[in-house]
PDB file of N, CA and C in Angstrom:
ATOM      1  N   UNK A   1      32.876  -8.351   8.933  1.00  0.00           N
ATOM      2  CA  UNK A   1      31.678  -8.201   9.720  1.00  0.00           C
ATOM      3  C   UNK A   1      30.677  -9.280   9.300  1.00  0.00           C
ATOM      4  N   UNK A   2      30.369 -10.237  10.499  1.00  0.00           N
ATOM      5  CA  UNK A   2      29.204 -10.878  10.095  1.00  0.00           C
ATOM      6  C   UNK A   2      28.164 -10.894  11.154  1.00  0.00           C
ATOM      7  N   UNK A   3      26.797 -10.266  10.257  1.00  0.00           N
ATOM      8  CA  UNK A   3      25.638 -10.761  10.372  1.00  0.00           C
ATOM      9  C   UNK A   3      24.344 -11.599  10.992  1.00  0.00           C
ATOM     10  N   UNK A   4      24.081 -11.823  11.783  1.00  0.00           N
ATOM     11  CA  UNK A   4      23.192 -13.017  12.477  1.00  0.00           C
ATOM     12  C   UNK A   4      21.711 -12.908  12.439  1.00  0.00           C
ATOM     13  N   UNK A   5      20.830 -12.958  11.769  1.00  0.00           N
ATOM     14  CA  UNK A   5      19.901 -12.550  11.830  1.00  0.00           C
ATOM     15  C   UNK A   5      18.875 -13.487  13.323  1.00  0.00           C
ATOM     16  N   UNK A   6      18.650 -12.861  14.314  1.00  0.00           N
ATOM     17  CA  UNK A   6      18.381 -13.318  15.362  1.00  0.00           C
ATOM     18  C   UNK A   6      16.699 -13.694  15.833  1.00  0.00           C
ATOM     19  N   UNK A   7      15.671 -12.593  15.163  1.00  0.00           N
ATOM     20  CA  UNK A   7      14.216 -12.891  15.013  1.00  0.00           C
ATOM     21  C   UNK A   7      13.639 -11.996  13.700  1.00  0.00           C
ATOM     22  N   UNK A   8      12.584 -12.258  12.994  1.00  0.00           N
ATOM     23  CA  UNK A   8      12.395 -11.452  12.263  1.00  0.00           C
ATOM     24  C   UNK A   8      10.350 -11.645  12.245  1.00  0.00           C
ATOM     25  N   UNK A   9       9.899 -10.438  12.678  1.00  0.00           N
ATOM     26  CA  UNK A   9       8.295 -10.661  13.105  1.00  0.00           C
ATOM     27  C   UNK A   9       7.804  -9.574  12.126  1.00  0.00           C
ATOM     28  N   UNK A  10       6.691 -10.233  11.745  1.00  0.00           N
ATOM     29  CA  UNK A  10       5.438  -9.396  10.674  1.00  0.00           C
ATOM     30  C   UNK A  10       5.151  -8.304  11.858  1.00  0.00           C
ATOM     31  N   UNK A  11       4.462  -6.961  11.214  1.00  0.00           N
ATOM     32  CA  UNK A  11       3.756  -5.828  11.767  1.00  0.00           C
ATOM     33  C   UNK A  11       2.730  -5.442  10.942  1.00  0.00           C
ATOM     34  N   UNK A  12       1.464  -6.265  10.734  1.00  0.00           N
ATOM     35  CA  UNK A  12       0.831  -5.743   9.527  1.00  0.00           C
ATOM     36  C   UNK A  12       0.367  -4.278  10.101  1.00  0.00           C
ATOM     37  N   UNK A  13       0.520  -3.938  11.548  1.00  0.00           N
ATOM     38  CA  UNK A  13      -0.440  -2.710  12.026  1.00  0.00           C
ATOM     39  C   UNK A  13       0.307  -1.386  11.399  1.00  0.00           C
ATOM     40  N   UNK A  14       1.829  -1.742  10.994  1.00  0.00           N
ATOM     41  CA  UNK A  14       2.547  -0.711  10.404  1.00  0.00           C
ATOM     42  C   UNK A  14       3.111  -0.944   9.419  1.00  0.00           C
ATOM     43  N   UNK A  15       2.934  -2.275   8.683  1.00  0.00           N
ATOM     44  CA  UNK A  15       3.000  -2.694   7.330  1.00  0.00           C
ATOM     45  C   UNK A  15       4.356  -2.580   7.116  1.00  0.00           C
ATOM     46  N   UNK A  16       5.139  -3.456   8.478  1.00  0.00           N
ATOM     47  CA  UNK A  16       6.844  -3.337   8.389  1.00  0.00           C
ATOM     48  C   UNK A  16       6.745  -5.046   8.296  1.00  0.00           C
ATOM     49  N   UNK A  17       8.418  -5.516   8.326  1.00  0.00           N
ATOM     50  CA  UNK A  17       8.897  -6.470   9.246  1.00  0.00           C
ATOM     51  C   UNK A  17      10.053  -6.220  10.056  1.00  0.00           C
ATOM     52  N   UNK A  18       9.882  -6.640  11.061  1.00  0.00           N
ATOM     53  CA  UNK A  18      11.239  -6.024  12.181  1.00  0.00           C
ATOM     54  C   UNK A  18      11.931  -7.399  12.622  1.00  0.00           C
ATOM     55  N   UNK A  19      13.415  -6.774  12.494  1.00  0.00           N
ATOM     56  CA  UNK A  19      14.456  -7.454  12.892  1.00  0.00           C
ATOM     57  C   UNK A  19      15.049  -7.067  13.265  1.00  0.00           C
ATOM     58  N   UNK A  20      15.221  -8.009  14.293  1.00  0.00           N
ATOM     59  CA  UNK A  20      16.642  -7.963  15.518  1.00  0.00           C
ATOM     60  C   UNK A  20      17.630  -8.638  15.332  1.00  0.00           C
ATOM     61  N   UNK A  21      18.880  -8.321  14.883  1.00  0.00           N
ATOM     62  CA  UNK A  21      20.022  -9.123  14.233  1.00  0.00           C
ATOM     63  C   UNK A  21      21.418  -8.826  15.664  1.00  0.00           C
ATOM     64  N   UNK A  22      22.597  -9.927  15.461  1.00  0.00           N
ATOM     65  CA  UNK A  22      23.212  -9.548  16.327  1.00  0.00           C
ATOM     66  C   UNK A  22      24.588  -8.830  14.886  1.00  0.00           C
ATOM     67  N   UNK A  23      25.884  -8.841  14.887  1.00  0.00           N
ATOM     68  CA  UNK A  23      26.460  -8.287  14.367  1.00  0.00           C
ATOM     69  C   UNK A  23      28.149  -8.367  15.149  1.00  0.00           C
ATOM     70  N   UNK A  24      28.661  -9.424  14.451  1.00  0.00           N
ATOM     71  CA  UNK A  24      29.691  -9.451  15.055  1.00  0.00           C
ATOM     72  C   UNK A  24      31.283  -8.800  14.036  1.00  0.00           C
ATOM     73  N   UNK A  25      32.303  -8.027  14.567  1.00  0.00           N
ATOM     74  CA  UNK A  25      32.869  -7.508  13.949  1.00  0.00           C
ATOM     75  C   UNK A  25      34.476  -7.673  15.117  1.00  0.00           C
ATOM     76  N   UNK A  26      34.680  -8.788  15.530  1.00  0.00           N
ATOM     77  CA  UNK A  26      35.847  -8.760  16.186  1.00  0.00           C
ATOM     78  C   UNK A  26      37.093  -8.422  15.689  1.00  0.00           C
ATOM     79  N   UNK A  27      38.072  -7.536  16.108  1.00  0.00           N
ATOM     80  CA  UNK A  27      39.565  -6.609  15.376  1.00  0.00           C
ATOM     81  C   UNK A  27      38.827  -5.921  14.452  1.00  0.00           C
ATOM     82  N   UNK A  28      37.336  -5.418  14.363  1.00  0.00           N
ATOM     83  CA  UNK A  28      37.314  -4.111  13.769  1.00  0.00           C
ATOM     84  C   UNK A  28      36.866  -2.697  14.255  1.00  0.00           C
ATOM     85  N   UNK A  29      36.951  -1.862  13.767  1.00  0.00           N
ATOM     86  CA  UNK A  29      35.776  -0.787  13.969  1.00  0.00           C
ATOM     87  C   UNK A  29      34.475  -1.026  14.108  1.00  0.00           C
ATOM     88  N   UNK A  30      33.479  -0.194  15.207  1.00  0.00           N
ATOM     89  CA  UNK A  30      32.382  -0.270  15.333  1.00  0.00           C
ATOM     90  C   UNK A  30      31.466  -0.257  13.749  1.00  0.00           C
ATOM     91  N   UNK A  31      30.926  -0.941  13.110  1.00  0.00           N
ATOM     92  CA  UNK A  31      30.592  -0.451  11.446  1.00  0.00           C
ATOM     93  C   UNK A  31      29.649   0.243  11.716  1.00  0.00           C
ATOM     94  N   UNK A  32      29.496   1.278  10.431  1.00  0.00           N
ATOM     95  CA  UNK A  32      28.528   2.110  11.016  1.00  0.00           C
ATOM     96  C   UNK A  32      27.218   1.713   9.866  1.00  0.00           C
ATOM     97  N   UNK A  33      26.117   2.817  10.373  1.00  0.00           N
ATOM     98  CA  UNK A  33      25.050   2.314   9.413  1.00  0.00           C
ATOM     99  C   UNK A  33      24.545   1.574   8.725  1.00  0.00           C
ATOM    100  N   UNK A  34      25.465   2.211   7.482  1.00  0.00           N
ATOM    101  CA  UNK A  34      24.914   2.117   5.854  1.00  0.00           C
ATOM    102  C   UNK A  34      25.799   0.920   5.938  1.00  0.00           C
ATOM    103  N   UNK A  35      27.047   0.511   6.390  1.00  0.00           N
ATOM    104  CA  UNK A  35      27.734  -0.773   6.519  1.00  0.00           C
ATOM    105  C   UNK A  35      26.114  -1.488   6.620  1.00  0.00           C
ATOM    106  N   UNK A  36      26.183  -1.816   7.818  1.00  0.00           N
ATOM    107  CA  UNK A  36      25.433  -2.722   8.406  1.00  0.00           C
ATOM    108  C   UNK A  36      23.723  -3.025   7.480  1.00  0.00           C
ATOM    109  N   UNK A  37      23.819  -1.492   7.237  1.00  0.00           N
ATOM    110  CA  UNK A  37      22.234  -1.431   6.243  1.00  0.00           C
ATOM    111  C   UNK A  37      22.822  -2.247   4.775  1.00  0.00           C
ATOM    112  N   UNK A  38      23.526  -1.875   4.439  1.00  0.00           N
ATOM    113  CA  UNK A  38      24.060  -2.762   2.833  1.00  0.00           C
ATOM    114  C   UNK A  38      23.960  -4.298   3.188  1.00  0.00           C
ATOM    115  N   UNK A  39      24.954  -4.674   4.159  1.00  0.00           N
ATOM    116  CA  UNK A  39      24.801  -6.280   4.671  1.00  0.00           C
ATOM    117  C   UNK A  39      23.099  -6.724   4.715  1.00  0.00           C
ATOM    118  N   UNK A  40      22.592  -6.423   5.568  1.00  0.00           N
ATOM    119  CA  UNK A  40      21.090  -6.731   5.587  1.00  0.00           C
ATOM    120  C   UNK A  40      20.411  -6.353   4.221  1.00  0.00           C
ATOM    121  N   UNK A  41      20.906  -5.403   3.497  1.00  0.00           N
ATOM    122  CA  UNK A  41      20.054  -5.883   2.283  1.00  0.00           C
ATOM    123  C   UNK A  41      20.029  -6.499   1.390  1.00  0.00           C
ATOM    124  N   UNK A  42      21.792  -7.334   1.297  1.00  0.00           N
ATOM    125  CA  UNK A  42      21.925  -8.526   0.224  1.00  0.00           C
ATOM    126  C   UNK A  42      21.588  -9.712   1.321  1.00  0.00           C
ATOM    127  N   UNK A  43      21.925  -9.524   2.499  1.00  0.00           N
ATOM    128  CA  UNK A  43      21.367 -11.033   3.376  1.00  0.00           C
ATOM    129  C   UNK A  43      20.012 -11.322   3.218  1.00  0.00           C
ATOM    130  N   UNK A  44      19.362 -10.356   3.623  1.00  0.00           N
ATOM    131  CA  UNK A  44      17.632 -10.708   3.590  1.00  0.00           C
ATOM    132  C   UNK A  44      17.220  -9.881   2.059  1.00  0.00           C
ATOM    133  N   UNK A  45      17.926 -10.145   0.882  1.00  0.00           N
ATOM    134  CA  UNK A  45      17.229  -9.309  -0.461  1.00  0.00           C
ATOM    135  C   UNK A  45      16.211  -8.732  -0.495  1.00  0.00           C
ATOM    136  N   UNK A  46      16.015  -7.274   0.300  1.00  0.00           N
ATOM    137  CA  UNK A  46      15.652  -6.242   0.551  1.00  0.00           C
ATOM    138  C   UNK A  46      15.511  -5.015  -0.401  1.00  0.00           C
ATOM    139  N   UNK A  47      14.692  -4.250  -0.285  1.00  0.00           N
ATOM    140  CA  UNK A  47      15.099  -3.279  -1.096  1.00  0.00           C
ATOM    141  C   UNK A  47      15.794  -2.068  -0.130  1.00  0.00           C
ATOM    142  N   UNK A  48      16.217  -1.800  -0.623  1.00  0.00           N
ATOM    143  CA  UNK A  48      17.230  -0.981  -0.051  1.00  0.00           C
ATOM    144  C   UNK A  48      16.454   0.680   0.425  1.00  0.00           C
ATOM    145  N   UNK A  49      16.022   1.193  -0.172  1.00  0.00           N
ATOM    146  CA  UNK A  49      14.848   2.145   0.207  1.00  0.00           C
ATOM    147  C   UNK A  49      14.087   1.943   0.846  1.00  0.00           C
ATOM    148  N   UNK A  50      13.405   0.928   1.306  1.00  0.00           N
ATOM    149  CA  UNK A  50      12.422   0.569   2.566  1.00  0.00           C
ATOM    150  C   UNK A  50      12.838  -0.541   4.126  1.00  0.00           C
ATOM    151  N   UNK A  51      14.241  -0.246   3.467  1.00  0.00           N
ATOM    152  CA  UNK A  51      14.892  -1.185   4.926  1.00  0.00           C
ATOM    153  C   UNK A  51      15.944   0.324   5.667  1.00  0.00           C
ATOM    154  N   UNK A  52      15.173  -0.084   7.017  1.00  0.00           N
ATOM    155  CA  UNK A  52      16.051   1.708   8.004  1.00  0.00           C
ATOM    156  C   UNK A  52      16.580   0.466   9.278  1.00  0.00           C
ATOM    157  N   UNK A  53      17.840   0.856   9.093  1.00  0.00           N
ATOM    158  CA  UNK A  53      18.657   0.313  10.305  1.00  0.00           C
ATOM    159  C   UNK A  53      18.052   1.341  11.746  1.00  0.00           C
ATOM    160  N   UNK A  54      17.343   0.942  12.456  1.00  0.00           N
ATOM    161  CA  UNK A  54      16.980   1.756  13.548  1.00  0.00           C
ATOM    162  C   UNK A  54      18.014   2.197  14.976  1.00  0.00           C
ATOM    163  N   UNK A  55      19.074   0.728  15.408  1.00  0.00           N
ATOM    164  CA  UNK A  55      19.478   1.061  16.283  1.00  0.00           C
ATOM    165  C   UNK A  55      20.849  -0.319  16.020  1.00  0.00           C
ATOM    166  N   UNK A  56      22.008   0.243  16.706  1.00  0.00           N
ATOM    167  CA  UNK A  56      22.577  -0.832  16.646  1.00  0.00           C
ATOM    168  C   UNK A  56      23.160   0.065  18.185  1.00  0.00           C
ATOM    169  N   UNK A  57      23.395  -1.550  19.297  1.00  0.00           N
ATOM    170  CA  UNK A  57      23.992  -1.251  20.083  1.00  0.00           C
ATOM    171  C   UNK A  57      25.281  -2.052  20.472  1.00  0.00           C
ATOM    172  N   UNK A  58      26.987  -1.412  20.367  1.00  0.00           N
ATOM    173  CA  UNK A  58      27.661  -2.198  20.776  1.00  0.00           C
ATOM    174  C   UNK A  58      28.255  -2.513  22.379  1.00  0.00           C
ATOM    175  N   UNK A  59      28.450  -3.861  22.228  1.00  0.00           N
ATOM    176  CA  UNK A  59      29.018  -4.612  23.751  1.00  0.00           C
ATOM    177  C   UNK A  59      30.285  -4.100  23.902  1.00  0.00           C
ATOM    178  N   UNK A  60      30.324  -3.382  24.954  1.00  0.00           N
ATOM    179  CA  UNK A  60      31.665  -2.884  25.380  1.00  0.00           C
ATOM    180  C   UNK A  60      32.978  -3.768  25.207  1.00  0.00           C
ATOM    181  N   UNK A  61      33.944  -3.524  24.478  1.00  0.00           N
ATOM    182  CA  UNK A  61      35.102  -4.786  24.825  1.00  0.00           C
ATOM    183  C   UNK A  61      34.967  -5.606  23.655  1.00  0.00           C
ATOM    184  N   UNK A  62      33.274  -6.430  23.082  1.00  0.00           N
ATOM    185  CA  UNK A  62      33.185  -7.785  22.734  1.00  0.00           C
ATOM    186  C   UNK A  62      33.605  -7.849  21.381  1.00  0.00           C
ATOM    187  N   UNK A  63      33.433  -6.681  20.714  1.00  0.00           N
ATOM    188  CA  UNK A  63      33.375  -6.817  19.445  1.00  0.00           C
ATOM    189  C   UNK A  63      32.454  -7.222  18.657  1.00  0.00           C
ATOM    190  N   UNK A  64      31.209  -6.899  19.214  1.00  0.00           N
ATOM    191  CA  UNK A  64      29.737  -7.275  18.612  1.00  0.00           C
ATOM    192  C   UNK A  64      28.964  -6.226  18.982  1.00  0.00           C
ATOM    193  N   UNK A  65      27.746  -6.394  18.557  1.00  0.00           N
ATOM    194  CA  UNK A  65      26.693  -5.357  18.965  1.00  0.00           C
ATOM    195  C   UNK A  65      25.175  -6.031  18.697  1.00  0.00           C
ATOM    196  N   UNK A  66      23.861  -5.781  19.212  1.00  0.00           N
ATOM    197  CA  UNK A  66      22.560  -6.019  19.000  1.00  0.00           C
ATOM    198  C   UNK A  66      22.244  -5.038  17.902  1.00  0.00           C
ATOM    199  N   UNK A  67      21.319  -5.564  17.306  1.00  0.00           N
ATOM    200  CA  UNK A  67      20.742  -4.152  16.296  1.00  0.00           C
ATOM    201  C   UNK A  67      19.454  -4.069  16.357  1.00  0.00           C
ATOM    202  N   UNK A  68      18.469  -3.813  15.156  1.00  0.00           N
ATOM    203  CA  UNK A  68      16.980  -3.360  14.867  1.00  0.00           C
ATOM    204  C   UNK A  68      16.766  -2.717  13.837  1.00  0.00           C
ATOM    205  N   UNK A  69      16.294  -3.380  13.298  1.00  0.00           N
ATOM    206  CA  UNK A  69      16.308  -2.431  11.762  1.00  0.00           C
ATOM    207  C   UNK A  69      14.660  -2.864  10.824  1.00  0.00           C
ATOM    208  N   UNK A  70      13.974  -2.457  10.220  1.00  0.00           N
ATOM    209  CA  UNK A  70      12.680  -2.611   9.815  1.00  0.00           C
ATOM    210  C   UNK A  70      12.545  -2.552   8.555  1.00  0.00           C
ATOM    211  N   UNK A  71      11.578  -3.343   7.600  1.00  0.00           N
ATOM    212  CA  UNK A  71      11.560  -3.457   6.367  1.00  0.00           C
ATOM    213  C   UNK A  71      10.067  -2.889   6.355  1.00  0.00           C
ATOM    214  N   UNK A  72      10.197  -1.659   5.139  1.00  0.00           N
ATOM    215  CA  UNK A  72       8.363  -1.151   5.277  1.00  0.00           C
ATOM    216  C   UNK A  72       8.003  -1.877   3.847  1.00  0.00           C
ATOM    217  N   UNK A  73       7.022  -1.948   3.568  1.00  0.00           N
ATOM    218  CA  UNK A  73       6.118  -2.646   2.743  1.00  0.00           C
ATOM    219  C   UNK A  73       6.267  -1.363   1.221  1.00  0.00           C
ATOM    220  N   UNK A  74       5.999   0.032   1.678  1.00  0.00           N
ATOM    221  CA  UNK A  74       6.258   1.174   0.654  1.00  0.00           C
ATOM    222  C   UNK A  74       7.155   2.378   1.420  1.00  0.00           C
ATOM    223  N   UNK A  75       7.455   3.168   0.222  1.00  0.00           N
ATOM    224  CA  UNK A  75       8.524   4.372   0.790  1.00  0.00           C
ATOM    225  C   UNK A  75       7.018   5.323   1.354  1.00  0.00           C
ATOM    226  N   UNK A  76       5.946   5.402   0.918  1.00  0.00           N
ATOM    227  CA  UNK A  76       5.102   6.108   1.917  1.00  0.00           C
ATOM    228  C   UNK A  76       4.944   5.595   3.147  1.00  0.00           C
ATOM    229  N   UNK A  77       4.843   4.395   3.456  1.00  0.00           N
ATOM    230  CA  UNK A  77       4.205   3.436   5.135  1.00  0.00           C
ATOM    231  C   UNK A  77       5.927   4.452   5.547  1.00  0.00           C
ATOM    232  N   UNK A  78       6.843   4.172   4.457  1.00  0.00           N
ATOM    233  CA  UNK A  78       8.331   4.285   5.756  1.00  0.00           C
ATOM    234  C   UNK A  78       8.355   6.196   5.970  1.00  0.00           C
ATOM    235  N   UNK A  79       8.172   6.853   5.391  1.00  0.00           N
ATOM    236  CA  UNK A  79       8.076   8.480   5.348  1.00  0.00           C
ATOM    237  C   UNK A  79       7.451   8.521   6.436  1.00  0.00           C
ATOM    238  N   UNK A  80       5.833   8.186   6.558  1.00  0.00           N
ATOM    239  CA  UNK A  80       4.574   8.557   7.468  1.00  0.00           C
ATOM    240  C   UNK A  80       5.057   8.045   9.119  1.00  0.00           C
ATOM    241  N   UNK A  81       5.842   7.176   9.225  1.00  0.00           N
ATOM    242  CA  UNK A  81       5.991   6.332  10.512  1.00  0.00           C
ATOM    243  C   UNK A  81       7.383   6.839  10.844  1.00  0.00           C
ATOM    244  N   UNK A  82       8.211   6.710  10.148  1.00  0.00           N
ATOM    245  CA  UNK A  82       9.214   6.976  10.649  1.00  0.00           C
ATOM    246  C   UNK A  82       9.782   8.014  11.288  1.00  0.00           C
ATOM    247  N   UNK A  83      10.772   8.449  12.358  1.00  0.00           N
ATOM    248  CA  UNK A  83      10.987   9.424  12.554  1.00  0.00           C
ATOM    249  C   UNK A  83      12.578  10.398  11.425  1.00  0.00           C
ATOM    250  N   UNK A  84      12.158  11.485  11.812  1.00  0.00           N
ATOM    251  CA  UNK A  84      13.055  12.216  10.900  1.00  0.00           C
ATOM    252  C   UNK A  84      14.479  12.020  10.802  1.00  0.00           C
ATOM    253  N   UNK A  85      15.194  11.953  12.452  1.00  0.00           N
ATOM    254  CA  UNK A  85      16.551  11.611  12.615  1.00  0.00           C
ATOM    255  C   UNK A  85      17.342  10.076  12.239  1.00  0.00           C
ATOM    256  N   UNK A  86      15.784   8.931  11.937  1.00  0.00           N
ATOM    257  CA  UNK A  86      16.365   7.790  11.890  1.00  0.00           C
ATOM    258  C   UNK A  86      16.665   7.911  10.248  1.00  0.00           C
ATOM    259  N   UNK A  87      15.780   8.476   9.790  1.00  0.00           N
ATOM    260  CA  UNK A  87      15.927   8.434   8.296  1.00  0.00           C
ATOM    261  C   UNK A  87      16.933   8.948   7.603  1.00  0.00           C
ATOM    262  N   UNK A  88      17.426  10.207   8.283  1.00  0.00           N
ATOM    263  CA  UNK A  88      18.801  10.896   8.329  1.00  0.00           C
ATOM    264  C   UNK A  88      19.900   9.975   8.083  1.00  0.00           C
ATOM    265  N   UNK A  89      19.809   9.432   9.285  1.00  0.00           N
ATOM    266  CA  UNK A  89      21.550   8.354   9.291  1.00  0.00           C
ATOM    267  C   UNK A  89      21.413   7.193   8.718  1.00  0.00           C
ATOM    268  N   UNK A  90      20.133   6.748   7.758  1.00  0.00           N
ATOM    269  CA  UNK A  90      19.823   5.693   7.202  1.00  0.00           C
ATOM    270  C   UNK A  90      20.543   6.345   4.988  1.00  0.00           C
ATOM    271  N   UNK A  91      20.492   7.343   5.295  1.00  0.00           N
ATOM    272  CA  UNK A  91      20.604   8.304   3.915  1.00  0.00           C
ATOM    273  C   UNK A  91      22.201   8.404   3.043  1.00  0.00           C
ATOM    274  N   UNK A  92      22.741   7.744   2.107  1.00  0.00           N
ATOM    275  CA  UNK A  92      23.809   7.962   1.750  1.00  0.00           C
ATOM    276  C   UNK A  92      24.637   8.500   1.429  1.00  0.00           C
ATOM    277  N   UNK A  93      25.278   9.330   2.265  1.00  0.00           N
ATOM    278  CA  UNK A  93      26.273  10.534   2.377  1.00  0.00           C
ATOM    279  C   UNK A  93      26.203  11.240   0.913  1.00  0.00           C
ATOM    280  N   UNK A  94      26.053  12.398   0.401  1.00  0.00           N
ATOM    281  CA  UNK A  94      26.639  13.030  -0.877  1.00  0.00           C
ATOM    282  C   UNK A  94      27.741  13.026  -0.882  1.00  0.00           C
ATOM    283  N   UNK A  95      28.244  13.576  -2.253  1.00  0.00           N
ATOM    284  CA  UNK A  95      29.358  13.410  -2.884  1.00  0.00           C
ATOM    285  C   UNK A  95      30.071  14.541  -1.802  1.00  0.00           C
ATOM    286  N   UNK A  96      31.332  14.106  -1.235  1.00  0.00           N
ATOM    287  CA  UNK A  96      32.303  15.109  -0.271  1.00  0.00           C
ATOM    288  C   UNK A  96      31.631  14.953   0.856  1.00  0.00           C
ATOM    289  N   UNK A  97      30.808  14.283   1.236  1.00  0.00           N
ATOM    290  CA  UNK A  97      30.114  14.983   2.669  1.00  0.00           C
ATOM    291  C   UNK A  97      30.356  13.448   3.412  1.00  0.00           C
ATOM    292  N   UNK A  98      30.766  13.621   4.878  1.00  0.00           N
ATOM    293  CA  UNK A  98      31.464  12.455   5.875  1.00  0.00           C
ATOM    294  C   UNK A  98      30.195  11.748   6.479  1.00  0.00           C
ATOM    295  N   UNK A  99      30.093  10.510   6.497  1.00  0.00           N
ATOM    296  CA  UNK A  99      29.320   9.441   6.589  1.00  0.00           C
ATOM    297  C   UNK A  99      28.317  10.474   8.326  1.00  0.00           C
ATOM    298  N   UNK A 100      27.229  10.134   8.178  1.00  0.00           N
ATOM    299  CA  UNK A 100      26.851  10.296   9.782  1.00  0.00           C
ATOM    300  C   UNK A 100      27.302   9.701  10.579  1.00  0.00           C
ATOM    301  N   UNK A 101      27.546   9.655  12.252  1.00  0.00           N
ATOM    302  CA  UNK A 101      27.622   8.993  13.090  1.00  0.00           C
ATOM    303  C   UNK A 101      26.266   8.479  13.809  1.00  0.00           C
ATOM    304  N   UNK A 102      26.615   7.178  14.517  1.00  0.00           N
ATOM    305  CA  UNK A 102      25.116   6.983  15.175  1.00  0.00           C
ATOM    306  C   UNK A 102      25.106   7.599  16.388  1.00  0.00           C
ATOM    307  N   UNK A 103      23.644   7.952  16.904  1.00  0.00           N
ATOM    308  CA  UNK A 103      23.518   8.544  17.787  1.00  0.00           C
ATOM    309  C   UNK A 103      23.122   7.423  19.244  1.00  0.00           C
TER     310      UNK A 103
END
């Protein structure tokens, strides 16, 4: 799976930065999440607690997908703003328990 980081814009009004990456994965599985969230956080050296993969959408057929994912400034800016379900599938499975799916 590789990576493209496609725009990446300041939000001081929500004290993020947001990026839109593309994500290409041809002869594989759709990757899910925390895949895609791990990649973006050694690509753009991130911390890993304040970066939430928001959306990834794949191209029927292509073997790629668009994404969106946001870097908050603190784990409070990301708690207060964020919504509950994104934070969910952003969260690393416990021990025995099966990865989320995206919605």
């Amino acid at each position: 799976m590789d990576i493209e980081i496609k725009d990446k814009t300041e939000n001081p009004l929500l004290n993020r930065t947001e990026i839109h990456f593309g994500c290409m994965y041809q002869g594989e599985s759709t990757p899910n999440v925390m895949d895609i969230k791990n990649k973006l956080v050694a690509l753009l050296d991130a911390d890993k607690k304040l970066l939430v993969v928001d959306k990834v959408l794949p191209k029927f057929g292509e073997g790629k997908a668009d994404g969106y994912a946001k870097i908050y400034d603190s784990e409070e800016n990301l708690n207060k703003i964020e919504a509950k379900h994104v934070l969910a599938k952003n969260q690393e499975p416990q021990e025995g328990e099966e990865p989320k799916e995206e919605e």
